[in-house]
C-alpha atoms as a PDB file:
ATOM      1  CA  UNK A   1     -13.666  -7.384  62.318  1.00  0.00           C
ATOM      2  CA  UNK A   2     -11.911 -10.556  61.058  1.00  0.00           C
ATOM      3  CA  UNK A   3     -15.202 -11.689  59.611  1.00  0.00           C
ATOM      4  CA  UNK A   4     -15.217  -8.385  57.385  1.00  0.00           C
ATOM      5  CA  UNK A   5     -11.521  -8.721  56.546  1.00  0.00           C
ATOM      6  CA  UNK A   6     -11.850 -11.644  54.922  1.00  0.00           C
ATOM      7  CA  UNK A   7     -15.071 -11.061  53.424  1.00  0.00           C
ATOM      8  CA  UNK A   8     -13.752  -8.236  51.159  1.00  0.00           C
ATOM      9  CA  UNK A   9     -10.540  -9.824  50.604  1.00  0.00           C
ATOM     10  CA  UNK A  10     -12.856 -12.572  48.943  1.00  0.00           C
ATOM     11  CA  UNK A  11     -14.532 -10.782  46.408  1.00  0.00           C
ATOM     12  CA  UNK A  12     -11.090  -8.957  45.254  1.00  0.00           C
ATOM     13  CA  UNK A  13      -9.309 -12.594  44.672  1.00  0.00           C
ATOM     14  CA  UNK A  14     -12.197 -13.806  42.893  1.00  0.00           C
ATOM     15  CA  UNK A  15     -12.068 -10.371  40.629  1.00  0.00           C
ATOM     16  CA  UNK A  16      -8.288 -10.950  40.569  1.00  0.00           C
ATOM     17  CA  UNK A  17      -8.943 -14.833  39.403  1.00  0.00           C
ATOM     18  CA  UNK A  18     -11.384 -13.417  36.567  1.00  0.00           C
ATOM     19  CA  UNK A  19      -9.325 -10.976  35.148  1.00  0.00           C
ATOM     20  CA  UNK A  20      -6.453 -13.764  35.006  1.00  0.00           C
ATOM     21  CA  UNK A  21      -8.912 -15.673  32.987  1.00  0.00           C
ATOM     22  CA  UNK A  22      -9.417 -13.055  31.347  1.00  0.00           C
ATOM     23  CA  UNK A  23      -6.209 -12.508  30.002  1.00  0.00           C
ATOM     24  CA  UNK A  24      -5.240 -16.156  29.439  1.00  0.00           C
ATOM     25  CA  UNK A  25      -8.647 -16.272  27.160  1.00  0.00           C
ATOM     26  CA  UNK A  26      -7.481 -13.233  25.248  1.00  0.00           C
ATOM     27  CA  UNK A  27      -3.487 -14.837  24.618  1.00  0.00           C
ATOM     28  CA  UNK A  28      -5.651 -18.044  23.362  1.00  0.00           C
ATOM     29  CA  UNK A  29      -7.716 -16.165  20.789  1.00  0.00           C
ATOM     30  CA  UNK A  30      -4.414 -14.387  19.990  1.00  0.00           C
ATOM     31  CA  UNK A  31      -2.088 -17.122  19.582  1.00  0.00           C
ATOM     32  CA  UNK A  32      -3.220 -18.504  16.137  1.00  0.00           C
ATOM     33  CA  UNK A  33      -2.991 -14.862  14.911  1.00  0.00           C
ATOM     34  CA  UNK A  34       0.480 -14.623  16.345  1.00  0.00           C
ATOM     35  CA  UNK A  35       1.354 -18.232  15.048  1.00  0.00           C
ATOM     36  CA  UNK A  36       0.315 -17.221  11.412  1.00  0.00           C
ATOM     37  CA  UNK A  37       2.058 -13.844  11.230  1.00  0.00           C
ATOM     38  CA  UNK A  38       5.845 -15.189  12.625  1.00  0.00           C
ATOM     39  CA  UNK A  39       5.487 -18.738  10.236  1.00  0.00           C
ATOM     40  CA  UNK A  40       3.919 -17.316   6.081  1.00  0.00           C
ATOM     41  CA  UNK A  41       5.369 -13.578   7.566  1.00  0.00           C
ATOM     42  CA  UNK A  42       8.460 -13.159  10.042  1.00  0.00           C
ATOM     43  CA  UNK A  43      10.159 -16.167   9.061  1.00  0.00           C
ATOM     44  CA  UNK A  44       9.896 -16.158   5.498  1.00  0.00           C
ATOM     45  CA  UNK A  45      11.255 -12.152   5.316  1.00  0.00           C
ATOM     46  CA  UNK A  46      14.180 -13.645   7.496  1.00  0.00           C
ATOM     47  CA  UNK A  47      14.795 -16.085   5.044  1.00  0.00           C
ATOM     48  CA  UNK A  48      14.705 -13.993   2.255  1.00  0.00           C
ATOM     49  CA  UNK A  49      17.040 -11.200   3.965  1.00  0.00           C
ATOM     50  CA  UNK A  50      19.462 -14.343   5.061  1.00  0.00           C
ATOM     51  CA  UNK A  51      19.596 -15.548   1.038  1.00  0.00           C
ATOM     52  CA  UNK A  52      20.415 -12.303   0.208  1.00  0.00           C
ATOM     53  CA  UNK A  53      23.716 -12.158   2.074  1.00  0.00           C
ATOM     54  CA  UNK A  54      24.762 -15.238   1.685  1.00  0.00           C
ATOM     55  CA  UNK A  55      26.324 -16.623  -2.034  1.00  0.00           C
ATOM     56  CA  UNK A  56      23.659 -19.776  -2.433  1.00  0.00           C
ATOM     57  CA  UNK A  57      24.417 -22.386  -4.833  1.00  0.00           C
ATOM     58  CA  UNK A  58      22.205 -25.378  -5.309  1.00  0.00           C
ATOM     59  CA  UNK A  59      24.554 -27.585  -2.962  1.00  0.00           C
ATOM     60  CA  UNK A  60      24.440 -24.724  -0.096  1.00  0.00           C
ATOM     61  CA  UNK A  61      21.009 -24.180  -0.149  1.00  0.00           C
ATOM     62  CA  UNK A  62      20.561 -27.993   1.322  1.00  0.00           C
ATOM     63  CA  UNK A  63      23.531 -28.507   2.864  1.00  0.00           C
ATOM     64  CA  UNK A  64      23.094 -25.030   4.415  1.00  0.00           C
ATOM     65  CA  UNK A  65      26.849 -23.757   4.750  1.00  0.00           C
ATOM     66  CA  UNK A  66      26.391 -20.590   2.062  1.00  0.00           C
ATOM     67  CA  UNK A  67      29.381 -18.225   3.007  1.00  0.00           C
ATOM     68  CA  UNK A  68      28.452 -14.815   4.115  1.00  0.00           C
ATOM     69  CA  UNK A  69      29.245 -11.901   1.441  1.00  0.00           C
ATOM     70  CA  UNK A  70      27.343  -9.051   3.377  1.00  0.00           C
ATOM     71  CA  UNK A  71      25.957  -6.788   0.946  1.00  0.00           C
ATOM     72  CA  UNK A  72      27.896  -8.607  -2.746  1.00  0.00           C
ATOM     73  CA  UNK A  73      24.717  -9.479  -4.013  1.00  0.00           C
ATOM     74  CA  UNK A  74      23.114  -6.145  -3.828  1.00  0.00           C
ATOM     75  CA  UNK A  75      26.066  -4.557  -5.604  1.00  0.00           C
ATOM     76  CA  UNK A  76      25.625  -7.211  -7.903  1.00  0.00           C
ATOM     77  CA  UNK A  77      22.181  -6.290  -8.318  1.00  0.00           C
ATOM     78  CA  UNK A  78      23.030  -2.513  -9.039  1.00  0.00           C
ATOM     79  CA  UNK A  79      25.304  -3.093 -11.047  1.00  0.00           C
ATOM     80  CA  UNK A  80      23.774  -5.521 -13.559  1.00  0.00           C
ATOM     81  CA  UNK A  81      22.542  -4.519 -16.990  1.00  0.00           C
ATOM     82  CA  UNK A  82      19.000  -5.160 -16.178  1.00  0.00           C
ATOM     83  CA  UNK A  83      18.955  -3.110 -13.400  1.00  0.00           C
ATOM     84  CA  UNK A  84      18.304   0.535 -14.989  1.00  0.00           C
ATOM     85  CA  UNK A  85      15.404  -1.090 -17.623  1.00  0.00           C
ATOM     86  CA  UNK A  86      13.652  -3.066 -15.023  1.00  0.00           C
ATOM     87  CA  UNK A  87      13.370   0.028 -12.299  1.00  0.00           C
ATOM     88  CA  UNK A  88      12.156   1.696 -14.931  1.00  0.00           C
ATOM     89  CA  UNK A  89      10.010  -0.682 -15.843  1.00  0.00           C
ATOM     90  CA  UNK A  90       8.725  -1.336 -12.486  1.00  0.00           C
ATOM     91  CA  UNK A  91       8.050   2.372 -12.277  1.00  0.00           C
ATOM     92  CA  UNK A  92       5.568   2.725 -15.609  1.00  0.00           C
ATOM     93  CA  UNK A  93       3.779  -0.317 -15.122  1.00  0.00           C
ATOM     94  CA  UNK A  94       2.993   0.623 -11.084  1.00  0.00           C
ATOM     95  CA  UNK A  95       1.906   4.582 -11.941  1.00  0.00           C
ATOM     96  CA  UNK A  96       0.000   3.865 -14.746  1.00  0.00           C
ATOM     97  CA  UNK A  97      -1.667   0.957 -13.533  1.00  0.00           C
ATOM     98  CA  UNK A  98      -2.277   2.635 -10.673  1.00  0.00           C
ATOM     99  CA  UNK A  99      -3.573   5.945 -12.640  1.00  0.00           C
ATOM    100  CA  UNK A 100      -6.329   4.096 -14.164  1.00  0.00           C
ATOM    101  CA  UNK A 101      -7.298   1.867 -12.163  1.00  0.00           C
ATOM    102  CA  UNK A 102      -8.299   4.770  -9.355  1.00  0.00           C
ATOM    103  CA  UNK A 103      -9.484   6.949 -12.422  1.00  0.00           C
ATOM    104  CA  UNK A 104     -12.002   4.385 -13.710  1.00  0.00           C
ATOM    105  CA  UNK A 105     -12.531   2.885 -10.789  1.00  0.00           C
ATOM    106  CA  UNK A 106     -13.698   6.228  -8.905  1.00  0.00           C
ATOM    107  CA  UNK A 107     -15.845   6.882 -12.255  1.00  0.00           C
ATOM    108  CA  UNK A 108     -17.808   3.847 -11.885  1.00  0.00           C
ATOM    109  CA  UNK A 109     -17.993   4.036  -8.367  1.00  0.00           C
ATOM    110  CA  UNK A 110     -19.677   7.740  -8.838  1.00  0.00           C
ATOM    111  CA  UNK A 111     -21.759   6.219 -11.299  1.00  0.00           C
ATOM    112  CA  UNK A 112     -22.985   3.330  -9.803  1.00  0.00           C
ATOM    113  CA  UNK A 113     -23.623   5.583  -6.512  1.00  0.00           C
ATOM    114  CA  UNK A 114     -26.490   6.978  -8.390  1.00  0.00           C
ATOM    115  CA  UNK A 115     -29.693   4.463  -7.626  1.00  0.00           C
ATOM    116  CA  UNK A 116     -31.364   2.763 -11.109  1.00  0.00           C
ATOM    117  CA  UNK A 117     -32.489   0.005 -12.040  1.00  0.00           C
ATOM    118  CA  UNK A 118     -29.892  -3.289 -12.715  1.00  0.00           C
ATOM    119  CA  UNK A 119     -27.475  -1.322 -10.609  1.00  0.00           C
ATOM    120  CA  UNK A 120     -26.346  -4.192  -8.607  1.00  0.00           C
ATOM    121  CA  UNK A 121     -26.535  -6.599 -11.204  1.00  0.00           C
ATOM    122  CA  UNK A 122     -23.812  -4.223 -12.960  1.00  0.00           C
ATOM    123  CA  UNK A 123     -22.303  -3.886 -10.083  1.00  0.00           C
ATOM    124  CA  UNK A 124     -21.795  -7.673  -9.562  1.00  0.00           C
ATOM    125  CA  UNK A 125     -20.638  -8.039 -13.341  1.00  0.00           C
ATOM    126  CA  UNK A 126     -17.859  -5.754 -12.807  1.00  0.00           C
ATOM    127  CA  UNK A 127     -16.609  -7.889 -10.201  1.00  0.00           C
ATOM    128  CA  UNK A 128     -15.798 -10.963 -12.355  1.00  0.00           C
ATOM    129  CA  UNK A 129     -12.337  -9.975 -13.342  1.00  0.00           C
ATOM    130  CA  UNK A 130     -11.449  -9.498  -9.339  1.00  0.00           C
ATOM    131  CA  UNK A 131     -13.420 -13.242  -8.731  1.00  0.00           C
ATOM    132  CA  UNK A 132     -11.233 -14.716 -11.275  1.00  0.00           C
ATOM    133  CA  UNK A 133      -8.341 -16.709 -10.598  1.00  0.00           C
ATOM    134  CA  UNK A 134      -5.159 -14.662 -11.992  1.00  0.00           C
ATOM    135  CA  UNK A 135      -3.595 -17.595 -14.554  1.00  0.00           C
ATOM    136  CA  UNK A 136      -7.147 -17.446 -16.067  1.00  0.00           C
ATOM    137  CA  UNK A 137      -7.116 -13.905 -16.470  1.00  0.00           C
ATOM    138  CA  UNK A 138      -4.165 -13.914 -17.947  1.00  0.00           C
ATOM    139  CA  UNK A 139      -4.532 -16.929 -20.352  1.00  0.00           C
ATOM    140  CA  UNK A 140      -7.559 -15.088 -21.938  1.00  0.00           C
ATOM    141  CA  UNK A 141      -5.528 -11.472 -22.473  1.00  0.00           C
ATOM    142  CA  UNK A 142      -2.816 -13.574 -23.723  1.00  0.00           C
ATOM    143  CA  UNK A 143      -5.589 -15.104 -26.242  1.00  0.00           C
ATOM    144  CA  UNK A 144      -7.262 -11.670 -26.966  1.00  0.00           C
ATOM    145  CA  UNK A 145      -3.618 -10.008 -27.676  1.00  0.00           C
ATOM    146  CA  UNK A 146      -2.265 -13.339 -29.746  1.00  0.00           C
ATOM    147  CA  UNK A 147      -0.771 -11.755 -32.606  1.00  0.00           C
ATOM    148  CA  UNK A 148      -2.034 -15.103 -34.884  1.00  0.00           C
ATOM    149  CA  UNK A 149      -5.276 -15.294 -33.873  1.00  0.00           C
ATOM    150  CA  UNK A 150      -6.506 -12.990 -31.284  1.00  0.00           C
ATOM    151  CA  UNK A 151     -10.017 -11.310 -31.165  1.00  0.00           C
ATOM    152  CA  UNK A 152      -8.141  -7.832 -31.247  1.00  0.00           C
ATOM    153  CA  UNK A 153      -6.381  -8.200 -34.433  1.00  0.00           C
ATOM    154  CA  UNK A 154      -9.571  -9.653 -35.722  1.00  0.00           C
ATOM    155  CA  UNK A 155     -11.617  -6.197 -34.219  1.00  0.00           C
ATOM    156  CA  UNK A 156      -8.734  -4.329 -35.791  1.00  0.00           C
ATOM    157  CA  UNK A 157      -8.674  -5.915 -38.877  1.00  0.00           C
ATOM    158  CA  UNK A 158     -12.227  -4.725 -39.674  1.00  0.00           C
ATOM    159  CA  UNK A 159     -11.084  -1.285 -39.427  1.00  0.00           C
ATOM    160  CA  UNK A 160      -8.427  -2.323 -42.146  1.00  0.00           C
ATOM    161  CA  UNK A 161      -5.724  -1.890 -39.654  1.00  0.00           C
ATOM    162  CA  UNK A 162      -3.040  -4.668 -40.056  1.00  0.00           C
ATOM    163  CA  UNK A 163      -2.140  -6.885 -36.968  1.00  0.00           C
ATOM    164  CA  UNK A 164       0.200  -5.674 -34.156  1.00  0.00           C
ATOM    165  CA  UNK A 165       2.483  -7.991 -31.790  1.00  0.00           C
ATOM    166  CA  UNK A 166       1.355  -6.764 -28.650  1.00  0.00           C
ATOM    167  CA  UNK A 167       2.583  -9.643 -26.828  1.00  0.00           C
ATOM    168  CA  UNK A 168       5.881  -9.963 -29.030  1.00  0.00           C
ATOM    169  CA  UNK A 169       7.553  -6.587 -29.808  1.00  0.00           C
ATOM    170  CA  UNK A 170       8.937  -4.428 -27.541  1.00  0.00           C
ATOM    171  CA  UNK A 171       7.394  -1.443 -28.222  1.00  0.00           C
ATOM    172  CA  UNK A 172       3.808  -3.402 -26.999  1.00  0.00           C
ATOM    173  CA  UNK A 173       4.711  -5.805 -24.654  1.00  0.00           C
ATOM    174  CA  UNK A 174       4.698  -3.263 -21.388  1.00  0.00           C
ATOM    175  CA  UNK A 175       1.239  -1.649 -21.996  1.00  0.00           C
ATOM    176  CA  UNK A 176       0.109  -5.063 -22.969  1.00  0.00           C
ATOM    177  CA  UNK A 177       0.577  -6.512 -19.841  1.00  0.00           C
ATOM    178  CA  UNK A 178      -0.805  -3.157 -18.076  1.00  0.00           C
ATOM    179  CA  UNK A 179      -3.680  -3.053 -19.842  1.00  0.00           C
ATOM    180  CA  UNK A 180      -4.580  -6.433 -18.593  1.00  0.00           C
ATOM    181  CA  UNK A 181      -3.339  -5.552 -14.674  1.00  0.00           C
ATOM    182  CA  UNK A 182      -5.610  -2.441 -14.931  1.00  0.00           C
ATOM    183  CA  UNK A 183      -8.481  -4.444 -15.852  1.00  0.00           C
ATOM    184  CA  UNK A 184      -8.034  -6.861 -13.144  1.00  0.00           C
ATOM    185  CA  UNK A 185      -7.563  -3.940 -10.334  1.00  0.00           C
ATOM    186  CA  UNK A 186     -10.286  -1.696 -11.538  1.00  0.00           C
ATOM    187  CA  UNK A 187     -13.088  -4.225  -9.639  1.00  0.00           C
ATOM    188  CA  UNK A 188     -11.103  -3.543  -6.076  1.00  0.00           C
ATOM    189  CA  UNK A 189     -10.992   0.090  -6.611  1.00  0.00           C
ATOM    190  CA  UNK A 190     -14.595   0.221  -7.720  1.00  0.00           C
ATOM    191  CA  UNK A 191     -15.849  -1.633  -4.649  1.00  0.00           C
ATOM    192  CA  UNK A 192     -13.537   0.016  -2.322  1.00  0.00           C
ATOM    193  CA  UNK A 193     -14.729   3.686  -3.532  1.00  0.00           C
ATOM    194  CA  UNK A 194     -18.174   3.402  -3.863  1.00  0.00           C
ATOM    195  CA  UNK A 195     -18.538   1.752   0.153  1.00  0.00           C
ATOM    196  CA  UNK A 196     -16.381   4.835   0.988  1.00  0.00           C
ATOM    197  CA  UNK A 197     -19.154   7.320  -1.566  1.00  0.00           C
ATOM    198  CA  UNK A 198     -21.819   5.563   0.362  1.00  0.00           C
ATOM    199  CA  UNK A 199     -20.377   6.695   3.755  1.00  0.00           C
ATOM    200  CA  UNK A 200     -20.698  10.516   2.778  1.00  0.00           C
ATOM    201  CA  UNK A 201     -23.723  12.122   3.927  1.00  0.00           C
ATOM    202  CA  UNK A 202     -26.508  13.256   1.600  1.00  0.00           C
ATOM    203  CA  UNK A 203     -27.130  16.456   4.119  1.00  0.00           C
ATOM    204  CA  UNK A 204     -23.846  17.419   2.799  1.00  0.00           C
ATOM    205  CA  UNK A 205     -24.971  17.199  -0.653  1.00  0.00           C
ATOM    206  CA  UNK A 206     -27.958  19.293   0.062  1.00  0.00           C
ATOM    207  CA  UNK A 207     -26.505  21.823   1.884  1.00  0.00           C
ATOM    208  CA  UNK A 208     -24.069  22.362  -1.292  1.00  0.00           C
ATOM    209  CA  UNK A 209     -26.781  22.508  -3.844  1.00  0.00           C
ATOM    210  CA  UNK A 210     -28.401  24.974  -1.539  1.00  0.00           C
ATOM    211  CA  UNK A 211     -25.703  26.870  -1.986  1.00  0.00           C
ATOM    212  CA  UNK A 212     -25.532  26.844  -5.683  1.00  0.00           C
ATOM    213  CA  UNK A 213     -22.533  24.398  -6.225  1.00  0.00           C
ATOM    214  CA  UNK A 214     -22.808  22.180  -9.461  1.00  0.00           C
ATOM    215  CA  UNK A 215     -21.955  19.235 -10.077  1.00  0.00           C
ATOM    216  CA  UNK A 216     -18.300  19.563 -10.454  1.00  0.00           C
ATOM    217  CA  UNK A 217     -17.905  21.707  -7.407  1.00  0.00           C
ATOM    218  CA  UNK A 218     -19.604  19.041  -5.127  1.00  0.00           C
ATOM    219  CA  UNK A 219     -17.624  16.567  -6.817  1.00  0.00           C
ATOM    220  CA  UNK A 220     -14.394  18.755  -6.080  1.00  0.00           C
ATOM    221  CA  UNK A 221     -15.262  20.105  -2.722  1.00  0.00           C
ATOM    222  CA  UNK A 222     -17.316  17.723  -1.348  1.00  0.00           C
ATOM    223  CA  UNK A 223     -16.749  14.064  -2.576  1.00  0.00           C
ATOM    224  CA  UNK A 224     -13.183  14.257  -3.170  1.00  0.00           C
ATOM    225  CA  UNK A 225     -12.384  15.680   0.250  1.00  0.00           C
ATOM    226  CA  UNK A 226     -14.443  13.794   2.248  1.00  0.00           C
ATOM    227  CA  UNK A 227     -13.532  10.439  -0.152  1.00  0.00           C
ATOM    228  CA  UNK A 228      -9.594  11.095   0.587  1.00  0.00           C
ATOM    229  CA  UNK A 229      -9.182   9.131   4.038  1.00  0.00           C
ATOM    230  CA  UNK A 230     -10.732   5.832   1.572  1.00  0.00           C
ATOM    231  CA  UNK A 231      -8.762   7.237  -1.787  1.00  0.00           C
ATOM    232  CA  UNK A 232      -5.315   7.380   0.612  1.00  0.00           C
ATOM    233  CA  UNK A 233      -5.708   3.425   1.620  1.00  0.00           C
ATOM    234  CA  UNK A 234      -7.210   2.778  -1.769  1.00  0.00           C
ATOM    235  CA  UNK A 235      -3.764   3.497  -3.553  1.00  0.00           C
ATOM    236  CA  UNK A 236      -1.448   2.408  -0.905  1.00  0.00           C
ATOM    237  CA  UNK A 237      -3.064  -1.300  -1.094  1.00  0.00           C
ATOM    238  CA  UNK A 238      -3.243  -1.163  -5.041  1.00  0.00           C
ATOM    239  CA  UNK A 239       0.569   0.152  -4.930  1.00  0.00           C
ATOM    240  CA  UNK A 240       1.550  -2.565  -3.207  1.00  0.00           C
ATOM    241  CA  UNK A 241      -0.171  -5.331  -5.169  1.00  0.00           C
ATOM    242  CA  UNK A 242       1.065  -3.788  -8.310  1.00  0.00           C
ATOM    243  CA  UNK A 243       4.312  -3.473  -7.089  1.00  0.00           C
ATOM    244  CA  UNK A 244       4.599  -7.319  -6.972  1.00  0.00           C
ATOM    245  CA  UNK A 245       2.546  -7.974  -9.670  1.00  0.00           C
ATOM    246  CA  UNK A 246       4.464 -11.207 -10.962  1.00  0.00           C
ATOM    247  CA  UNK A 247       2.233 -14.087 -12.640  1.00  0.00           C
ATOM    248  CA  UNK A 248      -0.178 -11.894 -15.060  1.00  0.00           C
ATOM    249  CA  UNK A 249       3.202 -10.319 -16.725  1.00  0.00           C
ATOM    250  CA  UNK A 250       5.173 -13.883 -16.588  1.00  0.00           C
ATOM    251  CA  UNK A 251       1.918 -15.913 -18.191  1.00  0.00           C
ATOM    252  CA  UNK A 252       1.703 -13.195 -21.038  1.00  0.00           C
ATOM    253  CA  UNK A 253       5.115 -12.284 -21.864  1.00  0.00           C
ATOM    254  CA  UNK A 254       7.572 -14.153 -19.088  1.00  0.00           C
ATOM    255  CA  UNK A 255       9.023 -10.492 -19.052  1.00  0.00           C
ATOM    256  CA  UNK A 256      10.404 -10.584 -22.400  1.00  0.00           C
ATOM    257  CA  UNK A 257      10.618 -10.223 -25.458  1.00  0.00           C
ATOM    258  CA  UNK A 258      14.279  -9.291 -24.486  1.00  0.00           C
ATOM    259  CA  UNK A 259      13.215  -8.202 -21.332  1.00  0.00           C
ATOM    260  CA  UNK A 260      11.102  -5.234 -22.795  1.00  0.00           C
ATOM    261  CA  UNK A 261       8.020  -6.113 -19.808  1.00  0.00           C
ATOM    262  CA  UNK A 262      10.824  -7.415 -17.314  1.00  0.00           C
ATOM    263  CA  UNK A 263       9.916  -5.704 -13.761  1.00  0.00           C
ATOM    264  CA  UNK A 264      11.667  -6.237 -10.281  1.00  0.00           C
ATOM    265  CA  UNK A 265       8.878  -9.015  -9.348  1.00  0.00           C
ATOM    266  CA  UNK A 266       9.609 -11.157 -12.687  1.00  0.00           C
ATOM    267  CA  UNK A 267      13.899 -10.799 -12.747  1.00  0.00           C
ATOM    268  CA  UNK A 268      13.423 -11.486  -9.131  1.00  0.00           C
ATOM    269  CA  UNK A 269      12.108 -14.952 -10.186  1.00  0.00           C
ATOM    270  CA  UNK A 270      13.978 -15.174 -13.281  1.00  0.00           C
ATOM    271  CA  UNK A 271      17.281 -14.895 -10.974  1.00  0.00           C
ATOM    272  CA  UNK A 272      15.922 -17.505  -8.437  1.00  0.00           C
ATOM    273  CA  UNK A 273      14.663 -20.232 -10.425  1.00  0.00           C
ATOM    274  CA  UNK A 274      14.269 -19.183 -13.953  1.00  0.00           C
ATOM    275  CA  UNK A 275      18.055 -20.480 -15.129  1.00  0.00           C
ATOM    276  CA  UNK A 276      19.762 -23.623 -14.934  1.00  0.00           C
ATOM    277  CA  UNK A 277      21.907 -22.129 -12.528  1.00  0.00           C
ATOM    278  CA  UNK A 278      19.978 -20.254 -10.316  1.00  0.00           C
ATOM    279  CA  UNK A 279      21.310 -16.869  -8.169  1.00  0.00           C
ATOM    280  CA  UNK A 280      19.586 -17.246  -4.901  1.00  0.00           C
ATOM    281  CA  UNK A 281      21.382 -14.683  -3.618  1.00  0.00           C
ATOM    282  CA  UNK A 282      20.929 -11.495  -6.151  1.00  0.00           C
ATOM    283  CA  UNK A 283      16.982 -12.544  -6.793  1.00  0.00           C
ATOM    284  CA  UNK A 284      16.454 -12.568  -2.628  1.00  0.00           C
ATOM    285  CA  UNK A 285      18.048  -9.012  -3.122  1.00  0.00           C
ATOM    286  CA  UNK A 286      15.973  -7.681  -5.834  1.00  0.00           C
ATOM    287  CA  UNK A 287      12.683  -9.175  -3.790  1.00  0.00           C
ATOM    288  CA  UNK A 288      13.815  -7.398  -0.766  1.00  0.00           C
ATOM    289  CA  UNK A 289      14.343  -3.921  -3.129  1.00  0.00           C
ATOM    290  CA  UNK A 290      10.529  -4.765  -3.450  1.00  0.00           C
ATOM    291  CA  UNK A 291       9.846  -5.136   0.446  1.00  0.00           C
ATOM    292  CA  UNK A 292      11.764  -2.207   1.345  1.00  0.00           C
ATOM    293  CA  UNK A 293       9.661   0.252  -0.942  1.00  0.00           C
ATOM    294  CA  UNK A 294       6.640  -1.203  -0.657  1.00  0.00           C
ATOM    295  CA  UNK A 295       7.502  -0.606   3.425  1.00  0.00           C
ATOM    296  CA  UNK A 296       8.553   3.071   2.957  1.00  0.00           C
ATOM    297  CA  UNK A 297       5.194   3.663   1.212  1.00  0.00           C
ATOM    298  CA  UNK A 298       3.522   2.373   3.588  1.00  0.00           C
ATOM    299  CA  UNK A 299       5.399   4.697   6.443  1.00  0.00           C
ATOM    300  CA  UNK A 300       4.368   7.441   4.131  1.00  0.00           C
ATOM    301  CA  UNK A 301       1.137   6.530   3.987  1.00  0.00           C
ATOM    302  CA  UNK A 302       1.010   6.297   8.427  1.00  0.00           C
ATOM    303  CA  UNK A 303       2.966  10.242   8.667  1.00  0.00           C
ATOM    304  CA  UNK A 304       0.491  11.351   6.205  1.00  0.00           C
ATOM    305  CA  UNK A 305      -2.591  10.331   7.754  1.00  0.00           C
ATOM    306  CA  UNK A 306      -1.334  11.216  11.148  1.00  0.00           C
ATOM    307  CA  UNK A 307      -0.509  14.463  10.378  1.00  0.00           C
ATOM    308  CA  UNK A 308      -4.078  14.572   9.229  1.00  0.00           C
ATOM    309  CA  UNK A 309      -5.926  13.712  12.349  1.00  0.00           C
ATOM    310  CA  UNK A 310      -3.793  16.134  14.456  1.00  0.00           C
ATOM    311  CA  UNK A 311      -4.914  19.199  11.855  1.00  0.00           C
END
């Protein structure tokens, strides 16, 4: 009887030993993961929520003994003159960006869904703006759009239409810059849409056309439907790169001229280190403004497709 006792209490501490490896294998795949999120993610949104209720100066900001002033630099940040144009601001260049980037980008993604030949050499070419590192992207719209010597003055001036500051006047700077962010984003939102078109079953397809639907109806009630689960996480990702958008607007206009393309992401970095005396304080606020919406979209975004599994 002892013999048996011990016999099957054997097996269970070696089981018990296993699944302790187990888990100590599974923390030591885990740890780099953890490691990486709390030092380039926890700490620095700590930091940045810690400069923005404290008044930095250059002298604090080493020394480290920045008085606390609560919420001073967000009221600062409401209150300032560049507050109203730079929401606003903010506002046009994410929707409309964000407009035509899913517009085209669902366009060439329905195009490009239909097999021919040098598809995926097309495919491939209309990834080169996404490949491309952003300062070069930028440099060449900011050459294109040169008011001097750029190739669309030159393209316009064969049409006997005179030159236009589209990196210099306020009424172009804006929808200068966008047009070069939408360009940039359409790639993502191309590649993103068509693996989601690809997904969609052809029986579906078939059983519409059996019906008698035509093209626009299985477009309507067929591809967009079934394409909204990818279209949902499409736009939230693309909102929140726009949203912080930063070096294509400051390499092609530095958010001027007198702050006519000046968005949260730019006065954010104007405030923190584009003055001789910078505000650490009021541009850690305005990036947190950023953080905080970007983070309510993406709440939105969770409810939203909850509420859709459970219907």
């Amino acid at each position: 009887m002892s013999h048996v006792t011990q016999t099957s209490a054997a097996p269970r501490g070696h089981l018990a030993a296993r699944g302790r490896s187990g888990q100590w294998a599974a923390w030591a795949f885990l740890a780099p993961v953890v490691l990486y999120l709390l030092v380039f993610y926890a700490y620095p949104l700590y930091r940045n929520g810690e400069l923005s209720l404290r008044n930095y100066t250059v002298r604090s900001f080493v020394q480290g003994d920045a008085p606390f002033t609560g919420l001073a630099n967000y009221a600062k940040v409401f209150a300032d003159a560049t507050f109203g144009p730079a929401l606003w601001h903010t506002v046009v260049f994410t929707l409309v960006s964000l407009v035509f980037q899913f517009t085209v980008g669902l366009a060439l993604a329905l195009f490009f869904s239909k097999s021919f030949r040098l598809s995926a050499t097309l495919r491939a070419l209309f990834l080169v703006p996404w490949l491309l590192p952003l300062i070069v992207s930028a440099s060449t719209w900011s050459w294109l759009l040169n008011s001097d010597s750029g190739l669309v003055n030159a393209a316009l001036g064969w049409f006997g239409i005179g030159p236009v500051n589209w990196l210099t006047s306020p009424d172009w700077a804006l929808w200068s810059v966008i047009v070069a962010n939408v360009w940039i984003g359409i790639p993502f939102n191309l590649v993103v849409l068509y693996s989601g078109l690809q997904a969609i079953p052809a029986a579906v397809y078939e059983a519409a056309a059996l019906d008698g639907a035509n093209a626009w109806q299985r477009f309507w009630s067929v591809t967009f439907p079934l394409l909204r689960p990818v279209s949902a996480i499409t736009v939230l990702l693309g909102l929140v790169y726009t949203l912080k958008v930063f070096d294509i607007i400051w390499i092609m206009t530095k958010g001027g001229p007198s702050g006519a393309s000046t968005t949260f992401a730019t006065w954010s970095y104007r405030l923190g280190f584009g003055n001789l005396v910078p505000s650490f304080g009021p541009g850690a606020a305005v990036g947190n403004l950023l953080i905080v919406t970007a983070f309510v979209f993406g709440l939105v975004y969770i409810r939203v497709q909850r509420r859709q599994a459970l219907a």
